[in-house]
Protein backbone atom coordinates (compact mmCIF):
# COMPACT_ATOMS: atom_id res chain seq x y z
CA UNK A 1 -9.77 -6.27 -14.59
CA UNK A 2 -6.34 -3.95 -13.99
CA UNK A 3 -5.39 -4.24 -17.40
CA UNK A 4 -8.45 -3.12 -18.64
CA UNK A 5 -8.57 0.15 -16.30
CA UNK A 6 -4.82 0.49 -16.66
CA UNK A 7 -4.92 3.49 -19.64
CA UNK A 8 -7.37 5.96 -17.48
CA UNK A 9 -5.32 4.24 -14.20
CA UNK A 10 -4.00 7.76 -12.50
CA UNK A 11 -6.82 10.08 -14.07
CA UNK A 12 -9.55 8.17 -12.58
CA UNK A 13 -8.04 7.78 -9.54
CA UNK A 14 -7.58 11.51 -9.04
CA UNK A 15 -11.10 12.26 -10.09
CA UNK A 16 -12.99 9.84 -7.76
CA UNK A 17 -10.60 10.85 -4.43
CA UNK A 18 -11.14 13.93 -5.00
CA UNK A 19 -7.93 15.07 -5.67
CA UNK A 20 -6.42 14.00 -2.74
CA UNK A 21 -4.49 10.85 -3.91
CA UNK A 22 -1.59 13.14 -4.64
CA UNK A 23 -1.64 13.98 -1.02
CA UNK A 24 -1.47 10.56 0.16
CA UNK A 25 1.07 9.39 -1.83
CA UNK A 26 3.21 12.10 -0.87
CA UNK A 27 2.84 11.31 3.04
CA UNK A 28 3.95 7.83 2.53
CA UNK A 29 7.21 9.08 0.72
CA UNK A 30 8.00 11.51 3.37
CA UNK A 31 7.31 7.93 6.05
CA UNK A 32 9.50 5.79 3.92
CA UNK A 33 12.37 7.87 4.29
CA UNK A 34 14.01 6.74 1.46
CA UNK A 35 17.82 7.93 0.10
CA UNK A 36 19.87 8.14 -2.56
CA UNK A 37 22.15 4.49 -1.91
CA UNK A 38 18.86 2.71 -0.63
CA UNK A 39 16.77 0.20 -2.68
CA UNK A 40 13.37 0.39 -2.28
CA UNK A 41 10.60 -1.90 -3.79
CA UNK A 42 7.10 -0.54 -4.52
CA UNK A 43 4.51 -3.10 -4.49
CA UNK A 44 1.45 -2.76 -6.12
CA UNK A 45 3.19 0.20 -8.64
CA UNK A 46 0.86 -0.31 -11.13
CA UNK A 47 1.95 2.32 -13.82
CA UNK A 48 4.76 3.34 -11.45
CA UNK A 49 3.11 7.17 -10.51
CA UNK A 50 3.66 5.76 -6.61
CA UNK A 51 7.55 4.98 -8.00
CA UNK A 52 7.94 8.40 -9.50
CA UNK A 53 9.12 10.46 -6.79
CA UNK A 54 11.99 8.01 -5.59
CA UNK A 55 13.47 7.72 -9.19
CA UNK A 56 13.16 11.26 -9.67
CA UNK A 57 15.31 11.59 -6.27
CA UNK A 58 18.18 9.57 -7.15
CA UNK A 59 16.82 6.23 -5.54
CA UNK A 60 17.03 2.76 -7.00
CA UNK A 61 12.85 1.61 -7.32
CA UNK A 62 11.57 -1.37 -8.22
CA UNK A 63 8.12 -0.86 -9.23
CA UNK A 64 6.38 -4.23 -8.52
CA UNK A 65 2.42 -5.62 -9.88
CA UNK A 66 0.45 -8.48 -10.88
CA UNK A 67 -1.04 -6.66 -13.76
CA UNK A 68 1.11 -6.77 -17.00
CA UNK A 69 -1.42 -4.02 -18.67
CA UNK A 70 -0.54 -1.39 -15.89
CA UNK A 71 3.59 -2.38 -16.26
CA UNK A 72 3.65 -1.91 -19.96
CA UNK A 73 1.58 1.69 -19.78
CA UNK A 74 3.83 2.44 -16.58
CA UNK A 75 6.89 1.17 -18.58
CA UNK A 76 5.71 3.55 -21.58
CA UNK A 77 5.67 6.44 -20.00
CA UNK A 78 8.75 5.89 -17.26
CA UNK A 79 11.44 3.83 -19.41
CA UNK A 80 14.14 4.79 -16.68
CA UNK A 81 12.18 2.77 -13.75
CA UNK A 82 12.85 -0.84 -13.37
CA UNK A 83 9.33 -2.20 -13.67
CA UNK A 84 9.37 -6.37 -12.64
CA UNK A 85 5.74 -8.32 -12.73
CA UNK A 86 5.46 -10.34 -9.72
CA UNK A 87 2.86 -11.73 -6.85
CA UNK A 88 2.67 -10.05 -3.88
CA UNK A 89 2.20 -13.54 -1.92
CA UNK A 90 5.37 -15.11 -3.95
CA UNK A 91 7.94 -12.32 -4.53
CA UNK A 92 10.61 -12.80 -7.06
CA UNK A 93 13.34 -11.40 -5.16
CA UNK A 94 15.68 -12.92 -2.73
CA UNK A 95 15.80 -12.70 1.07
CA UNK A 96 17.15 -9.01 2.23
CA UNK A 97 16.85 -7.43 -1.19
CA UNK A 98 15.57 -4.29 -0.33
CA UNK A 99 16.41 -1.14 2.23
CA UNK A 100 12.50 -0.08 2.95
CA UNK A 101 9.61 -1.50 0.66
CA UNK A 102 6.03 0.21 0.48
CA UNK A 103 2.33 -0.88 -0.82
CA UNK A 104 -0.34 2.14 -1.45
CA UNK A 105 -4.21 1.11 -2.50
CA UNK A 106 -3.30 -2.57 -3.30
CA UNK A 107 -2.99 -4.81 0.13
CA UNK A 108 -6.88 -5.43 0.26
CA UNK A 109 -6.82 -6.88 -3.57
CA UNK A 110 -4.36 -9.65 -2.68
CA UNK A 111 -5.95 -12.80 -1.90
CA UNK A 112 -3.75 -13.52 0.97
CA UNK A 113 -2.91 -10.38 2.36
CA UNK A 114 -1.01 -11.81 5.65
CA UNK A 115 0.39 -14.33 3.17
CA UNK A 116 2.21 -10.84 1.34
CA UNK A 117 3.12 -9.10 4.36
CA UNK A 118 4.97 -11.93 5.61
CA UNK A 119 6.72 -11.76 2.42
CA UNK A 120 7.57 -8.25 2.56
CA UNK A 121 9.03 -9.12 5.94
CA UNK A 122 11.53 -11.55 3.45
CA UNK A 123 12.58 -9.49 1.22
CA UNK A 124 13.23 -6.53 3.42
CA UNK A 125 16.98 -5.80 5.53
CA UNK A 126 16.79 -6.10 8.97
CA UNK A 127 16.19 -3.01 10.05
CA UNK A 128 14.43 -1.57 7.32
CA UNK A 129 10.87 -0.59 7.12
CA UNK A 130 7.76 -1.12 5.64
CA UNK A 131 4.65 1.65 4.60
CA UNK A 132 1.01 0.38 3.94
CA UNK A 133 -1.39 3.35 2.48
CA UNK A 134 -5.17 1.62 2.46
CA UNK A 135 -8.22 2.35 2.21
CA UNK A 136 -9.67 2.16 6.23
CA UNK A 137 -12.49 3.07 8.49
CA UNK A 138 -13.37 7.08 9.07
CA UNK A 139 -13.33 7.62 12.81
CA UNK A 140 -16.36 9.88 13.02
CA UNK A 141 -19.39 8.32 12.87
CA UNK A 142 -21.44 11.43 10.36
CA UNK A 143 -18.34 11.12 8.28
CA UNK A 144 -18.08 7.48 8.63
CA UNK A 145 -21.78 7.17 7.01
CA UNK A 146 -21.82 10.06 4.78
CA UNK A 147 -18.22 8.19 3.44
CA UNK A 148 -20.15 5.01 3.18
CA UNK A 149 -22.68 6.71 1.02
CA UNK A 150 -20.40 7.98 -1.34
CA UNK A 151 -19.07 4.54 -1.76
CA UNK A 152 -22.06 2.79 -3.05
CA UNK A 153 -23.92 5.67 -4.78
CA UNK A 154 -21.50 8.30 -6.19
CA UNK A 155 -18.62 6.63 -6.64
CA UNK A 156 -19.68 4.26 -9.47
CA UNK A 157 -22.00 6.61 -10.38
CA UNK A 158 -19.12 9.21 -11.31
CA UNK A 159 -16.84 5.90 -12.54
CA UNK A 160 -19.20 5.10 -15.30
CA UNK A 161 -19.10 8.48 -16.82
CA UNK A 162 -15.08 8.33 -16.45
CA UNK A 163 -13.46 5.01 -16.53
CA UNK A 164 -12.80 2.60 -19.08
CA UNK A 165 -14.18 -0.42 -17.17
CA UNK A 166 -16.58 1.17 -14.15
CA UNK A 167 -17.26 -2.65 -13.07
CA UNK A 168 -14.11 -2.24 -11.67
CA UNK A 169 -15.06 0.62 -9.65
CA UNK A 170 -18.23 -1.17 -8.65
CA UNK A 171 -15.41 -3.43 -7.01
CA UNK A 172 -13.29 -0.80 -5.53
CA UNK A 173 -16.42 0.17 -3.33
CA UNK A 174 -16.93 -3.41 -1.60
CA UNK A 175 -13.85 -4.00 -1.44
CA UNK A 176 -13.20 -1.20 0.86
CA UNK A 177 -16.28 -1.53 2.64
CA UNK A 178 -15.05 -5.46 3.75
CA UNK A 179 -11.17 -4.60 4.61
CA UNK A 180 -10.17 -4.19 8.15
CA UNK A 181 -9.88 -0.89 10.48
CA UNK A 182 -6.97 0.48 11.38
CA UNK A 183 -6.49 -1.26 14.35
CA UNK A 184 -6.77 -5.18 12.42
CA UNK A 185 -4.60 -4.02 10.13
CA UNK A 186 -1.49 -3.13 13.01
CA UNK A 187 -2.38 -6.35 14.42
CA UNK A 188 -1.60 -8.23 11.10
CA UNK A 189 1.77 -6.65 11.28
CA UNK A 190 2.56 -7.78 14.39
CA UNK A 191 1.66 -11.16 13.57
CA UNK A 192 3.35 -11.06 10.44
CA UNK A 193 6.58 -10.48 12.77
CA UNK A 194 7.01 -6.87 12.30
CA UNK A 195 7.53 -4.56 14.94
CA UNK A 196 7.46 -0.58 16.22
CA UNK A 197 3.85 -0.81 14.59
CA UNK A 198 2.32 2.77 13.92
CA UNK A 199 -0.34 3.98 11.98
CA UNK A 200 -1.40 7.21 10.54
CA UNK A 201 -5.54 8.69 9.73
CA UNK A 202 -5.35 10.61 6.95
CA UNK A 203 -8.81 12.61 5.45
CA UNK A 204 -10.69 11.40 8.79
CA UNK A 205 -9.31 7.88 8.37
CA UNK A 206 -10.55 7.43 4.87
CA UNK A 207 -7.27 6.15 4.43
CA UNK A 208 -4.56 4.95 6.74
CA UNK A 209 -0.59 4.83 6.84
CA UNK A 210 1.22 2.18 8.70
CA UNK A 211 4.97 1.86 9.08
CA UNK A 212 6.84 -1.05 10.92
CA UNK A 213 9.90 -2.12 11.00
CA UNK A 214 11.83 -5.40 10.66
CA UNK A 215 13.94 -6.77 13.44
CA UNK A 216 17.71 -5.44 13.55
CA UNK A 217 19.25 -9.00 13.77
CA UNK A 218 17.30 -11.02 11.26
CA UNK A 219 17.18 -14.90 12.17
CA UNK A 220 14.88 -17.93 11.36
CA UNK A 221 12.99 -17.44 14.51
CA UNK A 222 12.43 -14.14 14.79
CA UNK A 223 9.20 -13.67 12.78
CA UNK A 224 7.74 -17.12 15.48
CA UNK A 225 9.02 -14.90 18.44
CA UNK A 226 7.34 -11.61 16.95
CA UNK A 227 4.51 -13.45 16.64
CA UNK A 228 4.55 -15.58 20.07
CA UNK A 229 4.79 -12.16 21.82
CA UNK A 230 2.05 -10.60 20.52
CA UNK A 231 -1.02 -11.19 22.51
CA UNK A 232 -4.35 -9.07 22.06
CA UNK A 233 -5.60 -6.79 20.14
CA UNK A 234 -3.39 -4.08 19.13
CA UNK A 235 -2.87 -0.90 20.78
CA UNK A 236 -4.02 2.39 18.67
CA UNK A 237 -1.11 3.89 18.02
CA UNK A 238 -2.41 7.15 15.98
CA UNK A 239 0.92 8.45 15.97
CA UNK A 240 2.17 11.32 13.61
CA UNK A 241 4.97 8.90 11.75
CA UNK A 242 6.06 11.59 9.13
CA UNK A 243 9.14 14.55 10.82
């Protein structure tokens, strides 16, 4: 299904949020706080446009995705980014690999989405962090339905007359109608054994920004402890996690 949207990918994308994706993506590179030295691995790169801005800064990317359709038009048009196919659930890099690692728009279309975040804790230095932009639940209720709306009527509506497979779009709509709030998705970070949990509503919580952190000393136990010490739901922590 990616490889068939992949040539239209970004264009689409910008059409049906409005315009706003550019936005978005630009608050989760100011959260990552990525620098020149670091690596940093972006999951879920699809043609690398979320990977742009850190290779353009000096910053050693790894644009990581499932889909070998978007890598080879990503790989077209960005020959200087190091583009790797790989599962989100079974990462092809070794434990530690990376200084901060990030996933925009593509948590909610992995099967096992605890399964991957658990994995991100793996492959990420103690200490570093991680940054989740998805798709979440508006806060207001009027926007909340009017949102809703726009979901199942306009949005493959407007995707038939633009993309290259709007079947797919059809798909983008349910799938953001099932995936978790906000709040489910902190908690699923904390169970996944990182910590300092925050989240970010962006466009009225049409979409949300987490950033945790893994655990300054890194040992086999840590992610059981994380885990054993969270009890309850989580806290909202609507915290402004950009300087």
């Amino acid at each position: 299904m990616f490889d068939d949207v992949a040539p239209k990918y970004d264009v689409v994308n910008d059409v049906l949020s409005l315009w706003q994706t550019r936005r978005w993506r630009k608050v989760v590179v100011d959260a990552m706080e990525a620098s020149k030295g670091q690596r940093v691995l972006d999951l879920a790169a699809g043609t690398g446009t979320s990977s742009e801005p850190y290779a353009d800064a000096g910053i050693d990317v790894v644009a990581c995705d499932f889909s070998l359709g978007m890598l080879k038009v990503g790989k077209r048009r960005r020959p200087d980014i190091n583009f790797v196919a790989g599962d989100a659930t079974n990462l092809p890099f070794a434990d530690n690999s990376f200084d901060a690692t990030t996933i925009s728009f593509g948590l909610r279309n992995v099967n096992e989405p605890k399964k991957a975040l658990e994995e991100m804790l793996r492959v990420t230095k103690p200490g570093g962090r991680l940054v989740i932009a998805e798709f979440s639940q508006p806060v207001v209720p009027l926007w909340r339905t009017m949102y809703t709306e726009y979901l199942m009527r306009a949005l493959p509506a407007i995707a038939t007359k633009v993309a290259s497979n709007p079947d797919a779009y059809v798909y983008l709509a349910e799938s953001i109608r099932a995936w978790p709030d906000q709040d489910h998705l902190a908690a699923w970070l904390q169970e996944s054994g990182w910590e300092k949990v925050t989240y970010r509503n962006l466009t009225g919580g049409i979409v949300a920004v987490h950033r945790a952190f893994k655990a300054e000393e890194s040992t086999p136990d840590s992610a059981a402890a994380a885990i054993a010490a969270h009890k309850g739901p989580v806290a909202k922590l609507r915290r402004n996690i950009v300087r």
